[in-house]
C-alpha atoms as a PDB file:
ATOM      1  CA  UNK A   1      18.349 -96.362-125.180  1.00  0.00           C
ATOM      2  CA  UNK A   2      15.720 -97.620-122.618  1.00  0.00           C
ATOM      3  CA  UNK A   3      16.080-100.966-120.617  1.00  0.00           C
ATOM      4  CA  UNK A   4      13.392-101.954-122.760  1.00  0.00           C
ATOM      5  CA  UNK A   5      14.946-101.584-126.323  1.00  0.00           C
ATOM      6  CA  UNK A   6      18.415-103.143-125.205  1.00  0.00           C
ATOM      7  CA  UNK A   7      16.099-106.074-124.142  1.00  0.00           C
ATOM      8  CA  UNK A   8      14.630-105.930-127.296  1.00  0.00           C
ATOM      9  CA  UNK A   9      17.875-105.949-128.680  1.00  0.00           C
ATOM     10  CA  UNK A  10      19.269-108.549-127.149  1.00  0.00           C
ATOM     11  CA  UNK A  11      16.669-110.886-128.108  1.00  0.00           C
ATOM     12  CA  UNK A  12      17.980-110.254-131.781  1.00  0.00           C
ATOM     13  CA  UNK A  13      21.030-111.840-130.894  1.00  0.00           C
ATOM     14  CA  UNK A  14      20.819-115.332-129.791  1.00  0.00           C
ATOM     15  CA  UNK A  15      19.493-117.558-132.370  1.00  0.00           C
ATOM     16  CA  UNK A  16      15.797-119.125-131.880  1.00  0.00           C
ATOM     17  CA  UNK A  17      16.167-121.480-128.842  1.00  0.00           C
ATOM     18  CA  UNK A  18      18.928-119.551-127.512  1.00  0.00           C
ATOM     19  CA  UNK A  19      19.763-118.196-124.083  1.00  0.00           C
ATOM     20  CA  UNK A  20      20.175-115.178-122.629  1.00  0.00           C
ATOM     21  CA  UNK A  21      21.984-114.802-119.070  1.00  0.00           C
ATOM     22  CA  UNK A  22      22.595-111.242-117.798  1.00  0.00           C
ATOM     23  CA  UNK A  23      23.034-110.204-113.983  1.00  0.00           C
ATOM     24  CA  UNK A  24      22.181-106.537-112.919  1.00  0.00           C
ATOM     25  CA  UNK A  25      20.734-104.268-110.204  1.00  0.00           C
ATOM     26  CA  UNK A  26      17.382-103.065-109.622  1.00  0.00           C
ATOM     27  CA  UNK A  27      15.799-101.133-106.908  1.00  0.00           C
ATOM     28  CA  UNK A  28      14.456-102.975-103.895  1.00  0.00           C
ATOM     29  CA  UNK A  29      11.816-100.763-103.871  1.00  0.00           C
ATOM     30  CA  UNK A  30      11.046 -99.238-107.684  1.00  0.00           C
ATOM     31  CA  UNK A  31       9.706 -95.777-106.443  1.00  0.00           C
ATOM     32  CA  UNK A  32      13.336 -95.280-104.358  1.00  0.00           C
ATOM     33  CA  UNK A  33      13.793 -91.789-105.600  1.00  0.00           C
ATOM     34  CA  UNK A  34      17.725 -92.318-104.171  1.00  0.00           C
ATOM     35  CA  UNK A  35      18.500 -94.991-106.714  1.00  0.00           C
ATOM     36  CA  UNK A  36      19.650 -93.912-110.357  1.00  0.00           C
ATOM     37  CA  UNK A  37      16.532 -93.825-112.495  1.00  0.00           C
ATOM     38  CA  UNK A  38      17.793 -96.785-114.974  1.00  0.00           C
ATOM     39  CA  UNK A  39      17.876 -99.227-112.277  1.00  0.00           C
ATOM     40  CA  UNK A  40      14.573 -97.884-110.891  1.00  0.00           C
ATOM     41  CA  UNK A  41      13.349 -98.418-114.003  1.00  0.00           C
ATOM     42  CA  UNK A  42      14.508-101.460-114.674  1.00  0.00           C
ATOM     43  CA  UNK A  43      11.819-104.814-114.303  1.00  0.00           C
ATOM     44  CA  UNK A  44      13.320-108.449-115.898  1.00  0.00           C
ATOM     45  CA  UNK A  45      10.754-110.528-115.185  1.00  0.00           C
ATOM     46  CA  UNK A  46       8.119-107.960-116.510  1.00  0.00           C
ATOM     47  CA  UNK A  47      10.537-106.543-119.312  1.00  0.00           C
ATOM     48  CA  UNK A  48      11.834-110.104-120.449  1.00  0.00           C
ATOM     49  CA  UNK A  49       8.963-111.402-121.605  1.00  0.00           C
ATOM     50  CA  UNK A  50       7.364-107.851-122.847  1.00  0.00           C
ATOM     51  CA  UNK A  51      10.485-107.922-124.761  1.00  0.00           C
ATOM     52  CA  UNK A  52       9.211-110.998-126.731  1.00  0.00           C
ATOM     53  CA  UNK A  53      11.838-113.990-124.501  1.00  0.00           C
ATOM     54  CA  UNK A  54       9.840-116.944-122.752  1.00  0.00           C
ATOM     55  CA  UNK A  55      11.118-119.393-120.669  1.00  0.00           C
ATOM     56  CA  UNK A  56      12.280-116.156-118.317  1.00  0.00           C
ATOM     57  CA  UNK A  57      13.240-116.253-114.818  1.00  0.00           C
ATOM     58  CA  UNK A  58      15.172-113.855-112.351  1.00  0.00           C
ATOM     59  CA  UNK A  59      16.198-114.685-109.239  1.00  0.00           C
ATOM     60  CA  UNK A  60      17.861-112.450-106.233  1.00  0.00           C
ATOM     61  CA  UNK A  61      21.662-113.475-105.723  1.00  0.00           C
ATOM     62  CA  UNK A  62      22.267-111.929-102.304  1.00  0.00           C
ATOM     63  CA  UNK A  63      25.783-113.572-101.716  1.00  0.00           C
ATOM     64  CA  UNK A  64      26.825-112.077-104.929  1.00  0.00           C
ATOM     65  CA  UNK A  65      25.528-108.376-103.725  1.00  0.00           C
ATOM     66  CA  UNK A  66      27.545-109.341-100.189  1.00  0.00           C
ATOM     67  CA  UNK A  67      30.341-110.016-101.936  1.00  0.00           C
ATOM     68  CA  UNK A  68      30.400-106.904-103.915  1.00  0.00           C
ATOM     69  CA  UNK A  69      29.730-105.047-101.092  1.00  0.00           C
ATOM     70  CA  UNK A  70      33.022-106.341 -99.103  1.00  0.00           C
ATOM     71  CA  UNK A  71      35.336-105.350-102.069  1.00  0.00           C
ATOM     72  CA  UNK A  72      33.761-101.741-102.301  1.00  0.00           C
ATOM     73  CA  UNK A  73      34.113-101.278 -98.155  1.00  0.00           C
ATOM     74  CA  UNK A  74      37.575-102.697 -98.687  1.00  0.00           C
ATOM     75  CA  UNK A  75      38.506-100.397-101.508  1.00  0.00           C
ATOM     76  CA  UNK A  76      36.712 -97.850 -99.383  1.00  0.00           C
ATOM     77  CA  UNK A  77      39.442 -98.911 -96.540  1.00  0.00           C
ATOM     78  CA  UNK A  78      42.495 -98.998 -98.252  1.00  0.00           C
ATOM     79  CA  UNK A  79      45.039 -96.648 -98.099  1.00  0.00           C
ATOM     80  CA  UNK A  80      47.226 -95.756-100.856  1.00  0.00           C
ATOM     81  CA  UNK A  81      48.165 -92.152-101.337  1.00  0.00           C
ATOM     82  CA  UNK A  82      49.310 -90.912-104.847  1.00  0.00           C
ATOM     83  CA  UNK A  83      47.581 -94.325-106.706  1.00  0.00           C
ATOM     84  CA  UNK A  84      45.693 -92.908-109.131  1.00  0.00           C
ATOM     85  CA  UNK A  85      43.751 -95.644-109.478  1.00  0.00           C
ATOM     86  CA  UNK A  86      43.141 -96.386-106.185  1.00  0.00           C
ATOM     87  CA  UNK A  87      41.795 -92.798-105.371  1.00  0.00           C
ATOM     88  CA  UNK A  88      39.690 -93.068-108.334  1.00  0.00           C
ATOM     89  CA  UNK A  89      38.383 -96.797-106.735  1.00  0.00           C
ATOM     90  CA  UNK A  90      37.927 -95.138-103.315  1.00  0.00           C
ATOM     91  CA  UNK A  91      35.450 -92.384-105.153  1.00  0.00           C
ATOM     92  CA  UNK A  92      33.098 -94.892-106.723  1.00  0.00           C
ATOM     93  CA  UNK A  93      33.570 -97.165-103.685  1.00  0.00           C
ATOM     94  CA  UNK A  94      31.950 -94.116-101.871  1.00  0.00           C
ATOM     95  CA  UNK A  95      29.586 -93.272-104.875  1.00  0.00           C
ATOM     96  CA  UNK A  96      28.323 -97.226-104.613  1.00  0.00           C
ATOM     97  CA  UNK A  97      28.295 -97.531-101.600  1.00  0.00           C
ATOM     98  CA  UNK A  98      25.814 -94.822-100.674  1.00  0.00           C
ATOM     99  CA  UNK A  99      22.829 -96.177-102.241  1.00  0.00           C
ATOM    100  CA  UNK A 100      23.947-100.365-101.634  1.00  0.00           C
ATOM    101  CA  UNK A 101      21.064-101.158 -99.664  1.00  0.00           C
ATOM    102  CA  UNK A 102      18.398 -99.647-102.184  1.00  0.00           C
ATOM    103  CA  UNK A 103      19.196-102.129-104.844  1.00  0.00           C
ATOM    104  CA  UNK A 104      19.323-105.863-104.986  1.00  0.00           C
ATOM    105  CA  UNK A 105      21.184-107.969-107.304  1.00  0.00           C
ATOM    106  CA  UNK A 106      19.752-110.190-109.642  1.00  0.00           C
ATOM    107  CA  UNK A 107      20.714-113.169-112.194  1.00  0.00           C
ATOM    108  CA  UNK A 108      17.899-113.482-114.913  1.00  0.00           C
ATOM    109  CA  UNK A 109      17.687-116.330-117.751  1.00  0.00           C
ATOM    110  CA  UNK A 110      15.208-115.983-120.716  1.00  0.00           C
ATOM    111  CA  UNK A 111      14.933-117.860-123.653  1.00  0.00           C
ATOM    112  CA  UNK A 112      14.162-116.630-128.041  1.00  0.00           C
ATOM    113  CA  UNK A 113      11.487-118.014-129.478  1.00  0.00           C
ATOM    114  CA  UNK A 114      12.071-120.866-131.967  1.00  0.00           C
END
């Protein structure tokens, strides 16, 4: 499914007047080759309103994306041989962390139609 159908979708499911809230990545800079492709390809405030939502706005949350970033470097930090689960953490901490500065986070509203 694109980012453009789910958006599509999700403007089936609040009823008219309704609000949607979603935060997400997207690339700082779209072309990045070094993101993933769905978050390159990913545009809210072009795709909200293509999608058929007014009322749309998306907004950078930087202290969010600083936050995030501590907890992955302290994953990353960690050390607790023979946890599964922390070895698995430590892998997508690494993973995450090597394209963090390519994306930015964002907090988007949009509204459906009455």
């Amino acid at each position: 499914m694109t980012s453009a159908e789910a958006l599509r979708e999700c403007l089936r499911v609040p009823r008219p007047g309704g609000r949607l809230v979603v935060t997400c990545w997207q690339a700082a800079e779209p072309g990045d080759e070094r993101v993933w492709r769905r978050i390159r390809e990913l545009d809210l405030a072009r795709q909200l309103p293509e999608a058929g939502f007014t009322d749309t706005e998306v907004v950078d949350r930087p202290q969010w994306r600083e936050r995030e970033k501590r907890m992955w470097e302290e994953a990353l930090a960690t050390d607790a041989p023979g946890d599964p689960a922390m070895v698995s953490m430590r892998e997508e901490a690494r993973s995450v962390l090597a394209t963090f500065d390519q994306k930015r986070r964002v907090l988007a509203t949009a509204t459906r139609p009455r």
